[in-house]
C-alpha atoms as a PDB file:
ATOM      1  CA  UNK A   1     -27.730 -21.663 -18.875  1.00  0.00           C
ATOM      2  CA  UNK A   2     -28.918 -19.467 -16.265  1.00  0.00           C
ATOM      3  CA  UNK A   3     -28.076 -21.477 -12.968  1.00  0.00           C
ATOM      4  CA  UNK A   4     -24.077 -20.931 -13.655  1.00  0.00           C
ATOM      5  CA  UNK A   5     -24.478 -16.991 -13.540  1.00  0.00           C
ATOM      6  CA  UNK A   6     -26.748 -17.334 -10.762  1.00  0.00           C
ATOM      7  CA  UNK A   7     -24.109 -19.343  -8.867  1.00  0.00           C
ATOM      8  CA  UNK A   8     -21.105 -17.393 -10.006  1.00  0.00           C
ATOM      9  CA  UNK A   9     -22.991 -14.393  -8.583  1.00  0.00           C
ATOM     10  CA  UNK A  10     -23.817 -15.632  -5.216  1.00  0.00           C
ATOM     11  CA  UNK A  11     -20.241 -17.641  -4.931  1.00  0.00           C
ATOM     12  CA  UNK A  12     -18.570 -13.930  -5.265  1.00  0.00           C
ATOM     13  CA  UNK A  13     -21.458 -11.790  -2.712  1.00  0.00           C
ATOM     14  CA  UNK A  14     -21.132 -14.573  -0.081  1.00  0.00           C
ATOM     15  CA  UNK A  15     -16.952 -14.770  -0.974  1.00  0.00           C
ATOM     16  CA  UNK A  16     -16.478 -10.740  -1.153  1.00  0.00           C
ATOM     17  CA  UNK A  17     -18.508 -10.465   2.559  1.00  0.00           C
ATOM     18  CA  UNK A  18     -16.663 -13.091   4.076  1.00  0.00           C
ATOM     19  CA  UNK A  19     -13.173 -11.230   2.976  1.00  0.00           C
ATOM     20  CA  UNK A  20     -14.531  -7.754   3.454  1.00  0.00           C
ATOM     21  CA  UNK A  21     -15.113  -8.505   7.182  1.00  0.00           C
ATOM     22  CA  UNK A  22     -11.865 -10.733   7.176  1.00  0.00           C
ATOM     23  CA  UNK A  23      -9.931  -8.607   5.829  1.00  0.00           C
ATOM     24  CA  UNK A  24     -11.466  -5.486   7.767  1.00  0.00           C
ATOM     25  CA  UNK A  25     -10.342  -6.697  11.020  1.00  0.00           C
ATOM     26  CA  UNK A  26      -7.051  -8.287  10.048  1.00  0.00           C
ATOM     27  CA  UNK A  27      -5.661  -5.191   8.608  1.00  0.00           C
ATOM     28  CA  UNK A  28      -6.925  -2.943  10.995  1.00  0.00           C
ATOM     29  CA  UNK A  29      -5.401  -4.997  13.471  1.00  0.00           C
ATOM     30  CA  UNK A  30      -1.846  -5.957  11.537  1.00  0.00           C
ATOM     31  CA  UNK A  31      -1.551  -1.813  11.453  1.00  0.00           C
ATOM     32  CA  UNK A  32      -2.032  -1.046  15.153  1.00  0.00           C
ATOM     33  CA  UNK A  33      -0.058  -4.435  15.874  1.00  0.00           C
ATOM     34  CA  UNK A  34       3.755  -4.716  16.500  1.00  0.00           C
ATOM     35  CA  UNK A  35       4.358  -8.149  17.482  1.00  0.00           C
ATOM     36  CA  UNK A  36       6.964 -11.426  16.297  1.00  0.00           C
ATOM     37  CA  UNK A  37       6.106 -13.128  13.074  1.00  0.00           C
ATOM     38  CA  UNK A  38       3.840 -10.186  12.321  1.00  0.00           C
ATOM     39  CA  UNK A  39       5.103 -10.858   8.660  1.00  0.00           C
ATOM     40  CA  UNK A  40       4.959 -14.071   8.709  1.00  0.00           C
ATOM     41  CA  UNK A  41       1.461 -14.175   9.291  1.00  0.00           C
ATOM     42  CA  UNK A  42       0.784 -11.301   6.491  1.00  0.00           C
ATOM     43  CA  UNK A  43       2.579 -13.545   3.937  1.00  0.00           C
ATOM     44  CA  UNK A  44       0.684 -16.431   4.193  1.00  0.00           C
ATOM     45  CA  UNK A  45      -2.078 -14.297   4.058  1.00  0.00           C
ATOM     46  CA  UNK A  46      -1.308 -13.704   0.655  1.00  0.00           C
ATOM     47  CA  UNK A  47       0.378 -16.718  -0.227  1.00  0.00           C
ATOM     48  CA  UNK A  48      -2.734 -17.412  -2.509  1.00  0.00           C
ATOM     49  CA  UNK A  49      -2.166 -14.657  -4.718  1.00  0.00           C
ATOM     50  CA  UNK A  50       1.017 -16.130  -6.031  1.00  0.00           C
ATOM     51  CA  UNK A  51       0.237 -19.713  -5.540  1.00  0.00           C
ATOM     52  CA  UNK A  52      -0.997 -21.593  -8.490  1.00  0.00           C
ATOM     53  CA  UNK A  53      -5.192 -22.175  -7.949  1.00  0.00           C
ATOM     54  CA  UNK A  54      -4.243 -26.067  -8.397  1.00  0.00           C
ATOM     55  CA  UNK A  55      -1.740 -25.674  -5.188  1.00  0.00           C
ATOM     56  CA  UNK A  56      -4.546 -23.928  -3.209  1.00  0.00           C
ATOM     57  CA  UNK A  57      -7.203 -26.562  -4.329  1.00  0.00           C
ATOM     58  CA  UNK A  58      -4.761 -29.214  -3.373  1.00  0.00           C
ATOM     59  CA  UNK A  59      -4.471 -27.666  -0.048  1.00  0.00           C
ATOM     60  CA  UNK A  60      -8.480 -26.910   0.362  1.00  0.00           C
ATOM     61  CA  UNK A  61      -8.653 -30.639  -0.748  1.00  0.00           C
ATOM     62  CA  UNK A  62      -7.043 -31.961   1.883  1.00  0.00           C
ATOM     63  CA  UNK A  63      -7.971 -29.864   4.799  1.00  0.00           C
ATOM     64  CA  UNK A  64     -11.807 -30.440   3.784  1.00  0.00           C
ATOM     65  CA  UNK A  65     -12.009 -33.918   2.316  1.00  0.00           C
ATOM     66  CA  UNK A  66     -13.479 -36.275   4.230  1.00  0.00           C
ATOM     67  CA  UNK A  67     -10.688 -37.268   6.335  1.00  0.00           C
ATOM     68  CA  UNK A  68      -9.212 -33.789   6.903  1.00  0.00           C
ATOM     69  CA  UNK A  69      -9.712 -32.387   9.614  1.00  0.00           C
ATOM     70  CA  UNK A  70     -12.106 -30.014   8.794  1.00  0.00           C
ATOM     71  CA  UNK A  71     -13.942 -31.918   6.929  1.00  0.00           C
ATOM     72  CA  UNK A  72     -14.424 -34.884   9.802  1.00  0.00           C
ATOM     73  CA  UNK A  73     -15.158 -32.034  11.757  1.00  0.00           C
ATOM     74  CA  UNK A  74     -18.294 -31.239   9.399  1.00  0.00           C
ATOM     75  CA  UNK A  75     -19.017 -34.908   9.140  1.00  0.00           C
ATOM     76  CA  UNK A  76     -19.204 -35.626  12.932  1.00  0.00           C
ATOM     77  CA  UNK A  77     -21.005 -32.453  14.408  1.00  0.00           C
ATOM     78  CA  UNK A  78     -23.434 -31.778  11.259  1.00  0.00           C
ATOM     79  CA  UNK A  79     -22.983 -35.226   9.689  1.00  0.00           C
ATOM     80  CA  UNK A  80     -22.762 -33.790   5.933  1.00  0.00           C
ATOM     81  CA  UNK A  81     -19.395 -32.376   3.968  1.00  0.00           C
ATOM     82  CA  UNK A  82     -18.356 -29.169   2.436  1.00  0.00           C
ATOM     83  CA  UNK A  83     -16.579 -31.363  -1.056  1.00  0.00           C
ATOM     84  CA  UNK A  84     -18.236 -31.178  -4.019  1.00  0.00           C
ATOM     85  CA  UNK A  85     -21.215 -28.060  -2.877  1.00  0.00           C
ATOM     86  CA  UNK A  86     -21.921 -24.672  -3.581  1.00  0.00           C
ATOM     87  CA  UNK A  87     -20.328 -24.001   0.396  1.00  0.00           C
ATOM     88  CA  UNK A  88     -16.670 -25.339  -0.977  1.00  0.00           C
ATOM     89  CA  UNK A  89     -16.878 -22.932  -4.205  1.00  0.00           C
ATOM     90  CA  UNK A  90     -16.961 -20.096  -1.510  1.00  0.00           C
ATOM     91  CA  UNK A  91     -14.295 -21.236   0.305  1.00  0.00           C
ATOM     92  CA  UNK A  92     -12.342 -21.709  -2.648  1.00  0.00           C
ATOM     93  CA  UNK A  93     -13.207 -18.326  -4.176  1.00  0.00           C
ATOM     94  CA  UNK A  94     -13.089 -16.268  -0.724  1.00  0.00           C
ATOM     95  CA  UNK A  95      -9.352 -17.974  -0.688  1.00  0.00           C
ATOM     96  CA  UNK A  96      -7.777 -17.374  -3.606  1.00  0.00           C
ATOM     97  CA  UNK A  97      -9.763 -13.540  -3.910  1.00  0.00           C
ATOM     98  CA  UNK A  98      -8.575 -12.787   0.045  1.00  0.00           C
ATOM     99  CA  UNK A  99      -5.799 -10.807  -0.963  1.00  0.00           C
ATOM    100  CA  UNK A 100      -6.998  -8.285  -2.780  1.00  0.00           C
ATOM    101  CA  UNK A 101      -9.193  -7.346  -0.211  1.00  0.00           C
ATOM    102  CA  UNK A 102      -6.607  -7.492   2.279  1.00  0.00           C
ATOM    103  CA  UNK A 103      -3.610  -5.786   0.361  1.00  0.00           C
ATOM    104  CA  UNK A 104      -6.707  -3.017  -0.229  1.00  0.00           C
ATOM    105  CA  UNK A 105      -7.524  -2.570   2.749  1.00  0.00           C
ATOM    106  CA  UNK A 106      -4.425  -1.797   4.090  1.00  0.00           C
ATOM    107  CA  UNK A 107      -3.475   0.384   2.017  1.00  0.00           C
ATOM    108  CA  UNK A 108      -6.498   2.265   2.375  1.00  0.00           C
ATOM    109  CA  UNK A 109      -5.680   2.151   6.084  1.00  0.00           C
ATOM    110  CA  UNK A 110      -2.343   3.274   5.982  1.00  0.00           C
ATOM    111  CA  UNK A 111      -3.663   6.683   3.655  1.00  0.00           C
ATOM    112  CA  UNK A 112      -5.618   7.466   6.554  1.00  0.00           C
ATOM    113  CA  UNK A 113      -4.132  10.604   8.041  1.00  0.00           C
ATOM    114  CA  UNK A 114      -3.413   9.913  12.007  1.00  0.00           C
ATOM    115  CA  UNK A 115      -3.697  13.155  13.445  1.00  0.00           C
ATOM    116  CA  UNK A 116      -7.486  12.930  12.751  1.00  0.00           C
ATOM    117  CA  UNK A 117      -7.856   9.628  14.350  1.00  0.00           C
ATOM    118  CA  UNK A 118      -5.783  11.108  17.190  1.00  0.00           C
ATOM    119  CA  UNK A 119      -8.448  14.044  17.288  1.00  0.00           C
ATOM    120  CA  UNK A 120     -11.040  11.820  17.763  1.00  0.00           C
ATOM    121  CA  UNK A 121      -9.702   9.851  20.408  1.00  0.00           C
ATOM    122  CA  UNK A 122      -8.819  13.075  22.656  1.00  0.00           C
ATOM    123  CA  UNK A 123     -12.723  13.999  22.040  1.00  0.00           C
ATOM    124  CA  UNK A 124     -13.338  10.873  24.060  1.00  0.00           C
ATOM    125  CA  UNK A 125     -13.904   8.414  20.819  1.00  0.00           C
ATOM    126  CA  UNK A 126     -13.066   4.754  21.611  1.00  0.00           C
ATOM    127  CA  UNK A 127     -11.687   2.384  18.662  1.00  0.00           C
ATOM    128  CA  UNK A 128     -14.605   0.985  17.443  1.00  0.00           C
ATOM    129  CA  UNK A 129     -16.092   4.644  16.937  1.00  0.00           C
ATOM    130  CA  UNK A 130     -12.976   6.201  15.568  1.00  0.00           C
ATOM    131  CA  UNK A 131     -13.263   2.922  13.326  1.00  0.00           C
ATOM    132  CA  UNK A 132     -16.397   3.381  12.416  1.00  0.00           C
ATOM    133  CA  UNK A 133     -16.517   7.424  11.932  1.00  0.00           C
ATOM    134  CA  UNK A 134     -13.169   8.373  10.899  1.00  0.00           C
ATOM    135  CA  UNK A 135     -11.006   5.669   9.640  1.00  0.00           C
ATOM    136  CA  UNK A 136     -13.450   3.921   7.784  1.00  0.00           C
ATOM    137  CA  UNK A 137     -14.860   6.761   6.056  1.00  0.00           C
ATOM    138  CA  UNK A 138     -11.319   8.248   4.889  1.00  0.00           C
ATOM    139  CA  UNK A 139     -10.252   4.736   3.517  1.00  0.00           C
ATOM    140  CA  UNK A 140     -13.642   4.509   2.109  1.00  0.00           C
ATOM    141  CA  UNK A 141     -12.377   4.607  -1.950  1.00  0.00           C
ATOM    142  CA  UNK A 142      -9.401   2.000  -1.480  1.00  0.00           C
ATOM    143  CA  UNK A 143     -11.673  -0.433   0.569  1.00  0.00           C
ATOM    144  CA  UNK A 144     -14.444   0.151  -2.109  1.00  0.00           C
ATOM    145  CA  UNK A 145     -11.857  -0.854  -5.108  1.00  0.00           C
ATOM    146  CA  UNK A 146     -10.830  -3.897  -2.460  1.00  0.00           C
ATOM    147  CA  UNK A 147     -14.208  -5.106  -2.572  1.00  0.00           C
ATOM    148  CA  UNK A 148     -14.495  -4.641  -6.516  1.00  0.00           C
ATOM    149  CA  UNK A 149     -11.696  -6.012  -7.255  1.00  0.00           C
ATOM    150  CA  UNK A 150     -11.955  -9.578  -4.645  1.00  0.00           C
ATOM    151  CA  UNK A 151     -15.492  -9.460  -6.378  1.00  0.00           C
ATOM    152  CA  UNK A 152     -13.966  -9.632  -9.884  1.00  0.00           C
ATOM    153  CA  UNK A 153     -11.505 -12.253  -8.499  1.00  0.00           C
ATOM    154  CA  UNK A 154     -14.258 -14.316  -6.710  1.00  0.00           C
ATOM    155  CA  UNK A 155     -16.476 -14.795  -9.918  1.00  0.00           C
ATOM    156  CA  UNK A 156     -13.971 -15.651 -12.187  1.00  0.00           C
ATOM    157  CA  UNK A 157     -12.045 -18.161  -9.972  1.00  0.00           C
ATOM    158  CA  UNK A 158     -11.563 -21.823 -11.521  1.00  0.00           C
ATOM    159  CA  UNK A 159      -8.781 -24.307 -10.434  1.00  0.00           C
ATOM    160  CA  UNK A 160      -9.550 -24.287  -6.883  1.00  0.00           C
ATOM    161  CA  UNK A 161     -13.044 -24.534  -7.380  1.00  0.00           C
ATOM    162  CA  UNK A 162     -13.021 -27.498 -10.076  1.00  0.00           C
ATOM    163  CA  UNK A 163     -10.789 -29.263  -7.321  1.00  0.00           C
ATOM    164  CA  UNK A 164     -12.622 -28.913  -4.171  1.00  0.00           C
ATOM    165  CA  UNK A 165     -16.559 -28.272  -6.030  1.00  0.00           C
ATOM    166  CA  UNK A 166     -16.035 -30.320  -9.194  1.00  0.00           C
ATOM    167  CA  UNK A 167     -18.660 -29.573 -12.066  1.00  0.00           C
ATOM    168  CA  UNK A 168     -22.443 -30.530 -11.082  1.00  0.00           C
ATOM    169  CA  UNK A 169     -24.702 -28.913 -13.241  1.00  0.00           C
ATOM    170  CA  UNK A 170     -27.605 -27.576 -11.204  1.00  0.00           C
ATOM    171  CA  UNK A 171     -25.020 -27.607  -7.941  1.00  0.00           C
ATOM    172  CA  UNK A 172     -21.921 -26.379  -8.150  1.00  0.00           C
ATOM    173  CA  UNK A 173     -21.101 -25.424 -12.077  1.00  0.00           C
ATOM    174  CA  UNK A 174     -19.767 -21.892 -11.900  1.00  0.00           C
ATOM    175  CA  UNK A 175     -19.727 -20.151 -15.267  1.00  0.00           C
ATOM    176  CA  UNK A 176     -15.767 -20.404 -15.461  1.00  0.00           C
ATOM    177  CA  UNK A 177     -16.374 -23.848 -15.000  1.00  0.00           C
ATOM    178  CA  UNK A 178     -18.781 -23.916 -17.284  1.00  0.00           C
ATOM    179  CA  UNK A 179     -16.994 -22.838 -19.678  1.00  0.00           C
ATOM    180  CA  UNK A 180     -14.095 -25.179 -19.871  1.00  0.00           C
ATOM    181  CA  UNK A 181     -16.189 -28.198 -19.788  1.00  0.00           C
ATOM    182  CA  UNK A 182     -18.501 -26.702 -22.933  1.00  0.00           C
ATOM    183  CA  UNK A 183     -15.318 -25.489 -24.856  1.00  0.00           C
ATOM    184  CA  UNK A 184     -13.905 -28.766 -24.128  1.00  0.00           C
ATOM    185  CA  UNK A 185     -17.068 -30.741 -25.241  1.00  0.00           C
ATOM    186  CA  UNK A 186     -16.806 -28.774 -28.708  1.00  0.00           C
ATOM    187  CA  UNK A 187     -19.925 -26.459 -27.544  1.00  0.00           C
ATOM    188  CA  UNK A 188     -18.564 -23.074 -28.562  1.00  0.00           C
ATOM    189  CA  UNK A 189     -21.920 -21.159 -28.471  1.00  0.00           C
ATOM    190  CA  UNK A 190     -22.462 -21.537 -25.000  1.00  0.00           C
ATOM    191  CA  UNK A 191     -18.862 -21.418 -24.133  1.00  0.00           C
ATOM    192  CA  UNK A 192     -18.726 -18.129 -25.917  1.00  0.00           C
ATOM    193  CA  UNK A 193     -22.127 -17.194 -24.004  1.00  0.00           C
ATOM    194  CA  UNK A 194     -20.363 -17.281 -20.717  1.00  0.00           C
ATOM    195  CA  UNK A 195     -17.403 -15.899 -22.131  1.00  0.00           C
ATOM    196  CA  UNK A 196     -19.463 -12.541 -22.797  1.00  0.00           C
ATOM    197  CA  UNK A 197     -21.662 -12.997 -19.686  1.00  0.00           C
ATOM    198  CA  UNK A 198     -18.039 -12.730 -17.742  1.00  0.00           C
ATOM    199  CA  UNK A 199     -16.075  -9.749 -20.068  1.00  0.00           C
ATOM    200  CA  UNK A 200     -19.097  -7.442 -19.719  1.00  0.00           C
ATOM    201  CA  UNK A 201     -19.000  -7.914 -15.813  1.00  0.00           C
ATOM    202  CA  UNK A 202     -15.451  -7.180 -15.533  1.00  0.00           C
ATOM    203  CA  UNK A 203     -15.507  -4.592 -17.860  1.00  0.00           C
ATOM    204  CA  UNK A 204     -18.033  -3.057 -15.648  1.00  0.00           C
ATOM    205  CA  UNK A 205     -16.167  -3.623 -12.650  1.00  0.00           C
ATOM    206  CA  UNK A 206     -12.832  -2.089 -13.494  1.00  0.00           C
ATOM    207  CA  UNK A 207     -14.483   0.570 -15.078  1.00  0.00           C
ATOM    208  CA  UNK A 208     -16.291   1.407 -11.736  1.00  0.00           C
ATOM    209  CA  UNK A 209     -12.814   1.436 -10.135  1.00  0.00           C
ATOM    210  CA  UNK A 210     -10.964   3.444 -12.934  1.00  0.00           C
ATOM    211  CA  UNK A 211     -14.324   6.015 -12.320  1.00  0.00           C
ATOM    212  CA  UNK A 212     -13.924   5.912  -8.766  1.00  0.00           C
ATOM    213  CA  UNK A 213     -10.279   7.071  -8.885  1.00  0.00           C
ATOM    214  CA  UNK A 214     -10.654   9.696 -11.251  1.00  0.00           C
ATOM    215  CA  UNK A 215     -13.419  10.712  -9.254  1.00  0.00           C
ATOM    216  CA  UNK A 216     -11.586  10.920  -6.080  1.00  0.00           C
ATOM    217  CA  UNK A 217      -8.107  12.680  -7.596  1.00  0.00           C
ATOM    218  CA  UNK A 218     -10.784  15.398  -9.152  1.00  0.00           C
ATOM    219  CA  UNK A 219     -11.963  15.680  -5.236  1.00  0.00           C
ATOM    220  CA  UNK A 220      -8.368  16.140  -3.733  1.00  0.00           C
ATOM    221  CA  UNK A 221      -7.591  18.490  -7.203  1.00  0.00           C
ATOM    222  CA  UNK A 222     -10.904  20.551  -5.947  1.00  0.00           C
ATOM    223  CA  UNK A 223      -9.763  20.318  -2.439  1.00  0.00           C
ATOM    224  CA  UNK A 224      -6.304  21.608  -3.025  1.00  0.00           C
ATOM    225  CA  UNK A 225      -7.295  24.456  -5.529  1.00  0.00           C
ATOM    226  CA  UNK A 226      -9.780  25.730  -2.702  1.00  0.00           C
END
C-alpha cells in the first residue's frame, strides 16, 4: 500500500521540474516574443487543460507506442520503450499538469513591473541576470502557486496515465489508479485509504497557496500603508 504513494510522489517531483523549467523558458520567451502563430503555439500549449485525459492518452499512445515515432525512436537507440513504466506516467502527468505551470508563470511574468527590469539592464545586467535577480524574484509568489498547483495536478492525474502506464502493481500503479481498480474490485478500505492519503495532500496544497496570497496582499497592504 505504500509503493502507490511513493510513485504518485515521485511521478509529480519529476513532472512539476520538468514543467517548471518548461514552462520557465517558454513564457519568458512567449512575453519578450512578437512573432506569427505566436498564439497558435500558446494554445496548443494548453490544449491539455481542456482536452479530455482519454484524448491526451490517446495522443501519448500513439506518439510513444511502439510504432510511433517516438517510441521506435526509444526502441532503436536504447532498445527498450517508454509504454507501460513509471517514465510514461511522467510524461503523462507533466502533460496534462503543463498548463498550470505555464498559465502561472506568465502571469507572474506579466505582474512584473518593467521599469525595474529596464533599471537593471541600463546598470549593465544582461537577460539571464535580470532573469535571475529581478524578474524571477518579483514573480516569485505566482510561479510558487504554478508549481503547487501543476504539483496537485501531477499527483492526482488518471486517464492519461491508465492509457499510456496501465496498472502494474509494484511499477506503475499510481494511487489514483489505485484507487479505481480497488473501488472497482469491491475493496473499499483501501480505496478509501488512498482516497484520504490524496484529500489531505491537496488540502495541504491549496491551503499553502490560499496562505501564500494572503500573505503577499498583507505585504503590498504593509507596503502601501508605509
Amino acid at each position: 500500500m505504500i509503493y502507490p504513494i511513493f510513485l504518485s510522489i515521485k511521478v509529480s517531483i519529476i513532472a512539476t521540474v520538468i514543467n517548471f523549467i518548461i514552462a520557465i523558458s517558454l513564457a519568458r520567451f512567449f512575453l519578450i516574443k512578437n512573432f506569427s502563430g505566436k498564439e497558435i503555439l500558446e494554445t496548443f500549449f494548453c490544449l491539455p487543460l481542456v482536452l479530455p485525459p482519454t484524448v491526451t492518452g490517446f495522443i501519448l499512445l500513439v506518439l510513444i507506442g511502439r510504432n510511433g515515432p517516438i517510441g521506435f525512436l526509444i526502441k532503436k537507440i536504447f532498445n527498450g520503450q517508454l509504454l507501460f513504466t513509471w517514465w510514461a506516467a511522467v510524461i503523462a502527468s507533466s502533460i496534462v499538469a503543463f498548463p498550470l505551470m505555464y498559465k502561472s508563470a506568465k502571469a507572474a511574468f506579466e505582474s512584473v513591473d518593467i521599469k525595474q527590469e529596464r533599471a537593471a539592464r541600463i546598470l549593465g545586467a544582461n537577460e539571464f541576470r535580470v532573469l535571475c535577480t529581478v524578474t524571477m524574484p518579483l514573480a516569485w509568489p505566482g510561479i510558487l502557486s504554478g508549481i503547487v498547483l501543476s504539483f496537485a495536478r501531477a499527483i492526482g492525474e488518471f486517464g492519461a496515465t491508465l492509457m499510456i502506464a496501465g496498472n502494474i502493481p509494484g511499477k506503475t500503479q499510481t494511487m489514483p489508479i489505485a484507487i479505481y481498480f480497488a473501488a472497482e474490485g469491491g475493496d473499499y478500505k483501501t480505496a478509501g485509504y488512498f482516497v484520504i492519503v490524496i484529500l489531505l495532500l491537496s488540502f495541504g496544497l491549496i491551503y499553502y497557496i490560499n496562505w501564500i496570497s494572503k500573505k503577499k496582499i498583507l505585504h503590498y497592504t504593509e507596503k502601501e500603508r508605509k
